[in-house]
Protein backbone atom coordinates (compact mmCIF):
# COMPACT_ATOMS: atom_id res chain seq x y z
CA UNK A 1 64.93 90.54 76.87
CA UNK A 2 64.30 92.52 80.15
CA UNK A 3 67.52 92.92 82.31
CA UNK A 4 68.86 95.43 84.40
CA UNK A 5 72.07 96.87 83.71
CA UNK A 6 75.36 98.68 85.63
CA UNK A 7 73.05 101.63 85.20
CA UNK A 8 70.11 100.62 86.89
CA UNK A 9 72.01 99.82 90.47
CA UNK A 10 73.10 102.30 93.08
CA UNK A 11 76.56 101.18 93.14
CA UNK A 12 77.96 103.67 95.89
CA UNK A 13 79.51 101.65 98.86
CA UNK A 14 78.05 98.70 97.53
CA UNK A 15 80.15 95.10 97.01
CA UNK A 16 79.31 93.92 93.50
CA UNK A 17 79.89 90.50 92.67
CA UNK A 18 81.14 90.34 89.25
CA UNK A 19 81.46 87.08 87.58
CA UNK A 20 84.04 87.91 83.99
CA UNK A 21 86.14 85.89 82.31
CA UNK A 22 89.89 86.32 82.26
CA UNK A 23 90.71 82.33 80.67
CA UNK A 24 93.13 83.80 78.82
CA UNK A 25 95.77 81.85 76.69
CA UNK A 26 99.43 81.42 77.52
CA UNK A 27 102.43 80.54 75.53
CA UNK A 28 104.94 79.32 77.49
CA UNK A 29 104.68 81.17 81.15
CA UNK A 30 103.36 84.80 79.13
CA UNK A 31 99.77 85.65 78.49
CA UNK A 32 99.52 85.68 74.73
CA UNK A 33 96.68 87.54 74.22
CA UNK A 34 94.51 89.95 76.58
CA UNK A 35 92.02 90.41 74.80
CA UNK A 36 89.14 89.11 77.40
CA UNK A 37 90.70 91.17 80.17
CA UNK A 38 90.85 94.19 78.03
CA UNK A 39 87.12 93.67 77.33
CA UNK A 40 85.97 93.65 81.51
CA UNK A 41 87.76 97.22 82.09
CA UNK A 42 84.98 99.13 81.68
CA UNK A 43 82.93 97.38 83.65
CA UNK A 44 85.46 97.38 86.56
CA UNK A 45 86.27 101.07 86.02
CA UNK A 46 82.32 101.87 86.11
CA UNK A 47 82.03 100.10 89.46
CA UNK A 48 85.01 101.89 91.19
CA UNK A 49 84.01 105.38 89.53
CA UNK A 50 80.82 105.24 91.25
CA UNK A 51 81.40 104.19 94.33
CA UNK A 52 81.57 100.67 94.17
CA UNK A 53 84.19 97.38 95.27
CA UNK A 54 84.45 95.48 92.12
CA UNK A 55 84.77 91.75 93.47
CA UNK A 56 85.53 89.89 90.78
CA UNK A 57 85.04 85.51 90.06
CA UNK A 58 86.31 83.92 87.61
CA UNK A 59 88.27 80.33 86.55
CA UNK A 60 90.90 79.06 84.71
CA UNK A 61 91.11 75.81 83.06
CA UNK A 62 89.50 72.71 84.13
CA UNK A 63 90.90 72.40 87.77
CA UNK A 64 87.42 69.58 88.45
CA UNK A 65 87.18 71.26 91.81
CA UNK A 66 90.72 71.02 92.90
CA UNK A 67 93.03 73.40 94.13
CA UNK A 68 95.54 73.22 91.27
CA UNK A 69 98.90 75.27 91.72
CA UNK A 70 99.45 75.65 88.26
CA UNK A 71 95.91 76.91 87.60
CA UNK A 72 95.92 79.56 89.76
CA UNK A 73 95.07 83.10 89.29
CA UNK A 74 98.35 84.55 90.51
CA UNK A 75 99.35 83.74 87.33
CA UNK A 76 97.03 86.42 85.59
CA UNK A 77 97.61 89.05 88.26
CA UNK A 78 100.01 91.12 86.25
CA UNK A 79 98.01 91.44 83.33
CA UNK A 80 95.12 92.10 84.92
CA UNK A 81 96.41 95.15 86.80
CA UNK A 82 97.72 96.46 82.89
CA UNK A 83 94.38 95.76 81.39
CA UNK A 84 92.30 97.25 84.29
CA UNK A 85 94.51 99.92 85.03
CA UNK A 86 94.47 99.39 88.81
CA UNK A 87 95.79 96.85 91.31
CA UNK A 88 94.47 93.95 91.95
CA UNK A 89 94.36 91.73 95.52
CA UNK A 90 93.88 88.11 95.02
CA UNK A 91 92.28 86.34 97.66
CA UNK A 92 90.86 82.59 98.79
CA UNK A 93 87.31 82.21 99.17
CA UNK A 94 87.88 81.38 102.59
CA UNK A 95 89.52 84.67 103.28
CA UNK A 96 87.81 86.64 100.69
CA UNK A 97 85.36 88.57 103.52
CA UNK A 98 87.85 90.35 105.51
CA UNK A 99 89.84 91.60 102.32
CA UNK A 100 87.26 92.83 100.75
CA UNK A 101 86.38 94.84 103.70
CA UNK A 102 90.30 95.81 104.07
CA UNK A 103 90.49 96.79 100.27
CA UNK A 104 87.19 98.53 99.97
CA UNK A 105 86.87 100.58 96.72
CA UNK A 106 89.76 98.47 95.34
CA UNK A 107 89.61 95.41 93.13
CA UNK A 108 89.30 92.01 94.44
CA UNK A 109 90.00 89.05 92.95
CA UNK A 110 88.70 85.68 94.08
CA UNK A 111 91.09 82.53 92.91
CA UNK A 112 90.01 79.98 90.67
CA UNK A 113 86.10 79.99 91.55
CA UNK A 114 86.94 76.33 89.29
CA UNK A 115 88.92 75.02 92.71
CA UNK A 116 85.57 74.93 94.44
CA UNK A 117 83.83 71.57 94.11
CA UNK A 118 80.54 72.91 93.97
CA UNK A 119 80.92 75.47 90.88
CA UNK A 120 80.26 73.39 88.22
CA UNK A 121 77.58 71.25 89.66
CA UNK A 122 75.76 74.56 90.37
CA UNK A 123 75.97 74.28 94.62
CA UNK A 124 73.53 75.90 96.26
CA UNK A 125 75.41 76.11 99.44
CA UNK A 126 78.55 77.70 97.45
CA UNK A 127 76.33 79.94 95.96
CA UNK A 128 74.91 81.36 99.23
CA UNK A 129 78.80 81.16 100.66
CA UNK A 130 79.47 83.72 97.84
CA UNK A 131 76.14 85.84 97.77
CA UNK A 132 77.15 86.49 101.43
CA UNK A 133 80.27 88.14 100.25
CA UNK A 134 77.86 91.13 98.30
CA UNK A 135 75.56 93.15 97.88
CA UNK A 136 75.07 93.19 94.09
CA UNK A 137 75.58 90.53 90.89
CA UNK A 138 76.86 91.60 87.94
CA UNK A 139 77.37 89.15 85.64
CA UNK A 140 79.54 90.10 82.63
CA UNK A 141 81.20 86.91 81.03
CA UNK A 142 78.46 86.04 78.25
CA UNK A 143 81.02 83.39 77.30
CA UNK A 144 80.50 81.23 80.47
CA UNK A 145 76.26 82.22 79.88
CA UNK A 146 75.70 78.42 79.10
CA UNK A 147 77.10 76.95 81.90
CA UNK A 148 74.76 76.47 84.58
CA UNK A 149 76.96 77.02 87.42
CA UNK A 150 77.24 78.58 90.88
CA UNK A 151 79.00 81.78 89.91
CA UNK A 152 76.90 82.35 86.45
CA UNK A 153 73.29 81.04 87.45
CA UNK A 154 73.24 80.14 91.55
CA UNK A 155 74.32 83.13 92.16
CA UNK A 156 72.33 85.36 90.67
CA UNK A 157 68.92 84.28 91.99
CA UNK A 158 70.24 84.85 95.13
CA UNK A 159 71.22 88.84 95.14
CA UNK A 160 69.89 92.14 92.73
CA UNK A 161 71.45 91.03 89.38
CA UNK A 162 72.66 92.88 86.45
CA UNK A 163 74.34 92.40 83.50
CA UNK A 164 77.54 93.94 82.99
CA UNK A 165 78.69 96.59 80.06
CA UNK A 166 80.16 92.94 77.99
CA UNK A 167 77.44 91.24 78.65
CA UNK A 168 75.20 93.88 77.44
CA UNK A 169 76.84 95.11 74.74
CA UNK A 170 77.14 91.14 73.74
CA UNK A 171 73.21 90.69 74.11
CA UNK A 172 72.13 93.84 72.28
CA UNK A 173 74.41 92.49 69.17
CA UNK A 174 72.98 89.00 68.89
CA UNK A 175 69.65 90.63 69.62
CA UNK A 176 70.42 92.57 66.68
CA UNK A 177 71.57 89.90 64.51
CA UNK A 178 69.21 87.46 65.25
CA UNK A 179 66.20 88.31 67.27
CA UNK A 180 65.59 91.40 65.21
CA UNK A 181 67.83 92.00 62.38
CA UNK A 182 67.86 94.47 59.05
CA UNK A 183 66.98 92.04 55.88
CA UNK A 184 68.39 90.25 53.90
CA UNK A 185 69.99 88.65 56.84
CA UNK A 186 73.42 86.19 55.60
CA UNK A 187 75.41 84.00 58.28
CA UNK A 188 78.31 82.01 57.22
CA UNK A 189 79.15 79.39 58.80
CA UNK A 190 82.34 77.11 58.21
CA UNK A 191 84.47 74.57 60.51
CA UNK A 192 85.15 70.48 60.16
CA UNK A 193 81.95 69.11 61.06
CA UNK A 194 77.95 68.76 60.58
CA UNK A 195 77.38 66.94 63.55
CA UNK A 196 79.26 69.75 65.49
CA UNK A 197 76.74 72.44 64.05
CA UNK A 198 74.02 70.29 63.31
CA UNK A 199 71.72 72.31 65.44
CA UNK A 200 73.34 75.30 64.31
CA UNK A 201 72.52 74.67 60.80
CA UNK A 202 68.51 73.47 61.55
CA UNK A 203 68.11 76.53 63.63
CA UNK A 204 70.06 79.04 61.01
CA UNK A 205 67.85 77.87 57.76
CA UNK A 206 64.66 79.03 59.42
CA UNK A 207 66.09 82.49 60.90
CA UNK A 208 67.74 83.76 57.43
CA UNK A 209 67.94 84.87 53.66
CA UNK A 210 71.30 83.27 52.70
CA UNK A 211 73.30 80.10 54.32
CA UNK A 212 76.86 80.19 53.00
CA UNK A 213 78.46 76.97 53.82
CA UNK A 214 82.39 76.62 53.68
CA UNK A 215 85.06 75.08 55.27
CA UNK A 216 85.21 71.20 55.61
CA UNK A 217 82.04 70.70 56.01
CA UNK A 218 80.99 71.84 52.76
CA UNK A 219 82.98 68.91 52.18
CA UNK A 220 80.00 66.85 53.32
CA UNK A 221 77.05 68.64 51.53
CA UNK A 222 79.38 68.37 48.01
CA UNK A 223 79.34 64.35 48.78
CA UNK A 224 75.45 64.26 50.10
CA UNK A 225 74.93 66.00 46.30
CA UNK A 226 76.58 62.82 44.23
CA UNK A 227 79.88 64.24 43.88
CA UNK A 228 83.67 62.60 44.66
CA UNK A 229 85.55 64.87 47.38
CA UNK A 230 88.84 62.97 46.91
CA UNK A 231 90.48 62.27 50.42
CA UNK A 232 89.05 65.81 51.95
CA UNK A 233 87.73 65.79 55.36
CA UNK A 234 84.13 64.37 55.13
CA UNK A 235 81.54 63.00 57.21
CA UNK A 236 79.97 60.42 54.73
CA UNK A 237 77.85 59.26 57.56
CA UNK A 238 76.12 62.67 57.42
CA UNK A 239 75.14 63.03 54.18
CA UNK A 240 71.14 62.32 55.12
CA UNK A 241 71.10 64.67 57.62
CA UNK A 242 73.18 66.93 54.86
CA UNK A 243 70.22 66.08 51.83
CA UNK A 244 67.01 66.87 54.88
CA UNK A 245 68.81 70.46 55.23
CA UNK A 246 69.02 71.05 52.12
CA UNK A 247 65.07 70.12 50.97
CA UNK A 248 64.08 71.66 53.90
CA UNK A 249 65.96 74.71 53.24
CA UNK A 250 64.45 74.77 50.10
CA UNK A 251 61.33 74.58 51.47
CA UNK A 252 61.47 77.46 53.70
CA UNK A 253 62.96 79.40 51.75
CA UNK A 254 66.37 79.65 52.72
CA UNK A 255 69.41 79.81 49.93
CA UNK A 256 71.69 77.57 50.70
CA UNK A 257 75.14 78.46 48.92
CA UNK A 258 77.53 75.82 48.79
CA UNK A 259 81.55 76.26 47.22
CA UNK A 260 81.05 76.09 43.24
CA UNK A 261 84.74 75.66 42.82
CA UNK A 262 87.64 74.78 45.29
CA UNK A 263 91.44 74.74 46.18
CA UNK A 264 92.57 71.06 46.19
CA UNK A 265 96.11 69.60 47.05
CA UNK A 266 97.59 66.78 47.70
CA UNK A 267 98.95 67.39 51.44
CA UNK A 268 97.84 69.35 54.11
CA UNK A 269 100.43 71.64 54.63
CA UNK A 270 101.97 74.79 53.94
CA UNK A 271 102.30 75.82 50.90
CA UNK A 272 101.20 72.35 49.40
CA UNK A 273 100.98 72.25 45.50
CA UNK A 274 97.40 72.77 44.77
CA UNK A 275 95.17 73.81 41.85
CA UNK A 276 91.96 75.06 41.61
CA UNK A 277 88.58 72.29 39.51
CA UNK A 278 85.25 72.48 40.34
CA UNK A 279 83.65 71.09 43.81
CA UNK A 280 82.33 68.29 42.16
CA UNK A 281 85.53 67.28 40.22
CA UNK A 282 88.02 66.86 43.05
CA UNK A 283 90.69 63.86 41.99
CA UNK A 284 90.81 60.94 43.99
CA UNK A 285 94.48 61.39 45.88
CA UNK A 286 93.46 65.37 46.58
CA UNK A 287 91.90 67.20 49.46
CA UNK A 288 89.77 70.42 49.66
CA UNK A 289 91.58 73.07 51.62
CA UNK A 290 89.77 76.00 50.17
CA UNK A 291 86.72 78.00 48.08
CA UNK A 292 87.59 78.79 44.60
CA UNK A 293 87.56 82.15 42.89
CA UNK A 294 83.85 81.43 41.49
CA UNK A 295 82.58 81.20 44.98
CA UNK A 296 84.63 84.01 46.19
CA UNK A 297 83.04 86.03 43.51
CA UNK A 298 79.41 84.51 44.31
CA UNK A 299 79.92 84.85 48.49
CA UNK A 300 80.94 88.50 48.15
CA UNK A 301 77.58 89.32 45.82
CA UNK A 302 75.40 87.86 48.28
CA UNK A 303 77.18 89.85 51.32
CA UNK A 304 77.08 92.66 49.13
CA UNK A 305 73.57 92.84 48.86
CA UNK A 306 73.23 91.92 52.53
CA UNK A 307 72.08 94.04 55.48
CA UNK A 308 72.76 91.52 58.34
CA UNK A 309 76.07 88.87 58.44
CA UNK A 310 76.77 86.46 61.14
CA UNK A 311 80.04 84.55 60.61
CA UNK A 312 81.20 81.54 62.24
CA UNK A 313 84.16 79.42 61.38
CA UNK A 314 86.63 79.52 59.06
CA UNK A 315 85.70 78.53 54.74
CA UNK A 316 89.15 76.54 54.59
CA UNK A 317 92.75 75.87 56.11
CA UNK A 318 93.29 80.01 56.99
CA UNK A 319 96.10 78.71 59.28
CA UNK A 320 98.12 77.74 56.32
CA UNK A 321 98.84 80.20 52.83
CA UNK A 322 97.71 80.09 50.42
CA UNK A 323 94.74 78.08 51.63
CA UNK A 324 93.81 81.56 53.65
CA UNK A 325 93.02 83.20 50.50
CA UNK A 326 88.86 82.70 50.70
CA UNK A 327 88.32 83.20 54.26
CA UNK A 328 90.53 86.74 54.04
CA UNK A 329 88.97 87.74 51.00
CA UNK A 330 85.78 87.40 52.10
CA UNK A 331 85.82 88.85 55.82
CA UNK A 332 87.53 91.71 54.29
CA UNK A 333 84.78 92.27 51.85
CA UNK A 334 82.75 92.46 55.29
CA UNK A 335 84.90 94.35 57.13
CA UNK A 336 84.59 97.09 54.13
CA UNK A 337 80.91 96.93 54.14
CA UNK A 338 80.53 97.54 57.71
CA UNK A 339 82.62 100.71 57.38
CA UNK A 340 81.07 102.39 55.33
CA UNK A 341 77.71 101.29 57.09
CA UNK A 342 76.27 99.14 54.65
CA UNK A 343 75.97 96.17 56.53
CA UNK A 344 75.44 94.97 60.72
CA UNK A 345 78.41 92.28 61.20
CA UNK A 346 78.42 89.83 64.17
CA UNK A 347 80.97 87.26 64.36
CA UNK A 348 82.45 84.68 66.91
CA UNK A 349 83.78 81.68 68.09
CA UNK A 350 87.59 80.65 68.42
CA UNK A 351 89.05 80.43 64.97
CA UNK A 352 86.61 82.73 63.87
CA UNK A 353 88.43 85.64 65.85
CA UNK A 354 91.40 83.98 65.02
CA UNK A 355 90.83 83.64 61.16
CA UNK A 356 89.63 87.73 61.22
CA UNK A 357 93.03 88.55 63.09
CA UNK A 358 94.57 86.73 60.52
CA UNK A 359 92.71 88.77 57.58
CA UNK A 360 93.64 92.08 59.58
CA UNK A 361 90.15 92.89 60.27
CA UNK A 362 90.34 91.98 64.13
CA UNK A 363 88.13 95.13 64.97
CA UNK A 364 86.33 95.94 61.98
CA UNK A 365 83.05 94.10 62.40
CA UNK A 366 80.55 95.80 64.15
CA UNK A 367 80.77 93.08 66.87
CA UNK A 368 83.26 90.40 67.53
CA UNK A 369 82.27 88.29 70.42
CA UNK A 370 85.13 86.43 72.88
CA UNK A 371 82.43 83.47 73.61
CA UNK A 372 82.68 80.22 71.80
CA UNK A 373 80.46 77.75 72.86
CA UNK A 374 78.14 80.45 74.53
CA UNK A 375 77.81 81.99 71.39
CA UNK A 376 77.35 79.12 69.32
CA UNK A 377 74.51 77.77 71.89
CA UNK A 378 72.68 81.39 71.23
CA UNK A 379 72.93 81.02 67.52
CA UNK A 380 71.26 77.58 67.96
CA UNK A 381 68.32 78.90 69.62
CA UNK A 382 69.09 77.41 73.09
CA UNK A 383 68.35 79.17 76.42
CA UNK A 384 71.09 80.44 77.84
CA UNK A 385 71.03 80.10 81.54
CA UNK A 386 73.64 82.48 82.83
CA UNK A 387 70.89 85.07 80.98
CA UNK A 388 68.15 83.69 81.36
CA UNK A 389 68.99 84.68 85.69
CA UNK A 390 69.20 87.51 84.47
CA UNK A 391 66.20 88.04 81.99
CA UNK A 392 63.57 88.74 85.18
CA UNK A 393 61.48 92.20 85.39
CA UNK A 394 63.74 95.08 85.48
CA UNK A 395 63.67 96.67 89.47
C-alpha cells in the first residue's frame, strides 16, 4: 500500500476535508457509547496543532438523501465537543463556505453529508460542490472504506488525499494481520450464518494456519459432517458449500477446528437449563448455545502456539450467561497473550467489540477496529474503494 499520510501534507492555513465517522449509537435521546468519536481526536487535534481547519463530513443513519430532522447532526454536537476537546460549528452544505472562512482554525462540522442525494450514488457534481470547500482530503473513517460514495471515493480524486491517523493506524494492522503477518497465523471466526461469511471463509482457508469455527454456524459444518444438531440454528441448505470448505481446506492445508463438545439447552434464554454432550450428540428438542470445555481447552492450545489472531464474531450466545462462558474464556486467553507480547491480535466487527467488552478485554488486543462491514470486506480479500483513492504514488 502506498498512501500519504497527515504527515506528508503542509497543513498550515490549509482547509482539510476530513471525511470520519461519528454514527454513533443512542439509547433513548443519550449517546451510549463514544467510542468512534473518541477514535477521530487525534486526527482533529493534529490538524488544528499545525495550522490547519479541520472540516469534518460525516452521516448518520440512512436519511436516502433526505433532510431528516431526527437524523441530524445537532444531535451529536455535544459529544463531539467532549471527545474532541474543542467546539464544534455545525453547518449546511449550502452555507458551509462562509463558516468555514468565519471559523478558520476551528472545527467545522458539515450536517448529515447522508441528506445529500448524491452521496451514496457517488455524484460527481456533489463531489466537486465539496472539493471546492478545501484544500486537502483526509479521509479517516476506514469503516465507511467500502462504500463507494461522494465523501469516501469522489472526493478524493478530486483534491491531495491522505489518510488520516484511524485510517492509518487501521491499515497498518490488517496489513499486519493479513498481508504480512508473523506465523502460525489463527483467525476465528463465529456469527449465525455461512452464507453471511461465505466469502470470508473461502478467502480465510487460503491466507492461514488455523480456522477456528464457532458460534452458530459451526452449527452448519457439525450437520454437513453427518451429525443431528437438535433444533440449533442451522443452515441445512449450506451444508455443500460447508463439505467443499472443508476438502478444500484440507487440501491447502488449512486446519479447520470445529467445536468437539457444546453447551445445549432447551430455550434460548437466560440462564436456560443446559448441559454440556458432544457436538455430534445434541438431543432432538435442544439447541447449541455454546463450545464445550474440550474445545475451550483445544482453541486456547492452538492460540497459544499462535503468533497472529484475527477474531470475528462471537463462538455462542455471549449476550446471555452462562452461554458467554467460551467466547470470554477464550478472548481472554488472547488478551493475556498479547500482553505479554506473545501474540499480534486484530479483531472487529459489531458483536465482536461487543462480545470483548463483555469479556473485559475492550482494549487489550493489539487492535480493535470500529468498522464492520469495511472490515469484514478487507478480510474477504475485496478492494476497498474508499482506499483504494487513496492507494496512488505518495507526493
Amino acid at each position: 500500500m502506498s498512501w500519504n499520510t497527515l504527515g506528508d501534507m503542509d497543513l498550515n492555513g490549509k482547509r482539510v476535508l476530513t471525511r470520519v465517522d461519528i454514527n454513533v449509537p443512542f439509547e433513548g435521546n443519550v449517546v451510549s457509547d463514544r467510542t468512534r468519536m473518541d477514535r477521530i481526536a487525534p486526527t482533529v487535534n493534529h490538524i488544528l496543532k499545525y495550522g490547519g481547519t479541520p472540516i469534518l463530513i460525516a452521516h448518520y443513519g440512512r436519511p436516502g438523501g433526505k433532510n431528516v430532522p431526527e437524523m441530524s447532526l445537532k444531535s451529536l454536537l455535544s459529544d463531539l465537543e467532549i471527545s474532541l476537546g474543542h467546539s464544534v460549528t455545525l453547518t449546511s452544505l449550502k452555507d458551509a463556505k462562509e463558516n468555514i472562512k468565519i471559523y478558520k482554525n476551528q472545527v467545522v462540522l458539515i450536517e448529515n453529508i447522508r441528506f445529500e442525494p448524491g452521496e451514496e450514488v457517488n455524484d460527481t457534481a456533489l463531489a466537486h460542490r465539496l472539493a471546492n470547500l478545501g484544500d486537502f482530503y483526509c479521509n479517516d473513517a476506514f469503516s465507511t472504506a467500502h462504500r463507494a460514495h461522494a465523501s469516501t471515493t469522489g472526493l478524493a480524486h478530486l483534491l491531495p488525499s491522505c489518510a488520516g491517523l484511524l485510517m492509518a493506524s487501521e491499515l497498518n494492522a490488517l496489513q499486519a494481520a493479513l498481508g504480512a503477518p508473523k506465523r502460525p497465523l489463527v483467525a476465528v471466526v463465529g456469527g449465525a450464518k455461512v452464507s453471511t461469511k461465505l466469502d470470508l471463509l473461502e478467502n480465510l482457508i487460503t491466507k492461514v494456519d488455523h480456522l477456528i469455527i464457532g458460534g452458530a454456524m459451526a452449527n452448519t459444518f457439525i450437520a454437513a459432517l453427518g451429525h443431528e444438531v437438535g433444533a440449533s440454528l442451522c443452515e441445512h441448505g449450506m451444508a455443500d458449500t460447508a463439505r467443499r470448505i472443508l476438502y478444500n481446506a484440507k487440501n491447502i492445508g488449512c486446519e479447520i477446528i470445529l467445536p468437539s463438545d457444546v453447551i445445549v439447552a432447551e430455550k434460548f434464554a437466560k440462564n436456560a437449563k443446559n448441559m454440556m454432550v458432544n457436538a455430534s450428540n445434541c438431543p432432538a428438542e435442544y439447541m447449541i448455545l455454546d463450545v464445550g470445555d474440550k474445545t475451550i481447552t483445544q482453541i486456547s492450545e492452538c492460540i497459544s502456539n499462535a503468533k497472529t489472531v484475527i477474531w470475528n464474531g462471537p463462538l455462542g450466545a455471549f449476550e446471555l450467561t452462562p452461554f458467554d462462558r467460551g467466547t470470554s474464556i477464550t478472548m481472554q486467553t488472547v488478551a493475556k497473550l498479547t500482553k505479554s507480547g506473545k501474540i499480534t491480535s486484530v479483531a472487529g466487527g459489531g458483536d465482536t467489540v461487543a462480545a470483548l467488552n463483555h469479556a473485559g478485554v475492550g482494549e487489550a488486543f493489539t487492535y480493535i477496529s470500529t468498522a464492520g462491514g469495511a472490515f469484514l470486506e478487507w478480510m474477504e480479500g475485496k478492494e476497498l474503494p474508499g482506499v483504494a483513492a487513496l492507494n496512488r504514488k505518495k507526493k
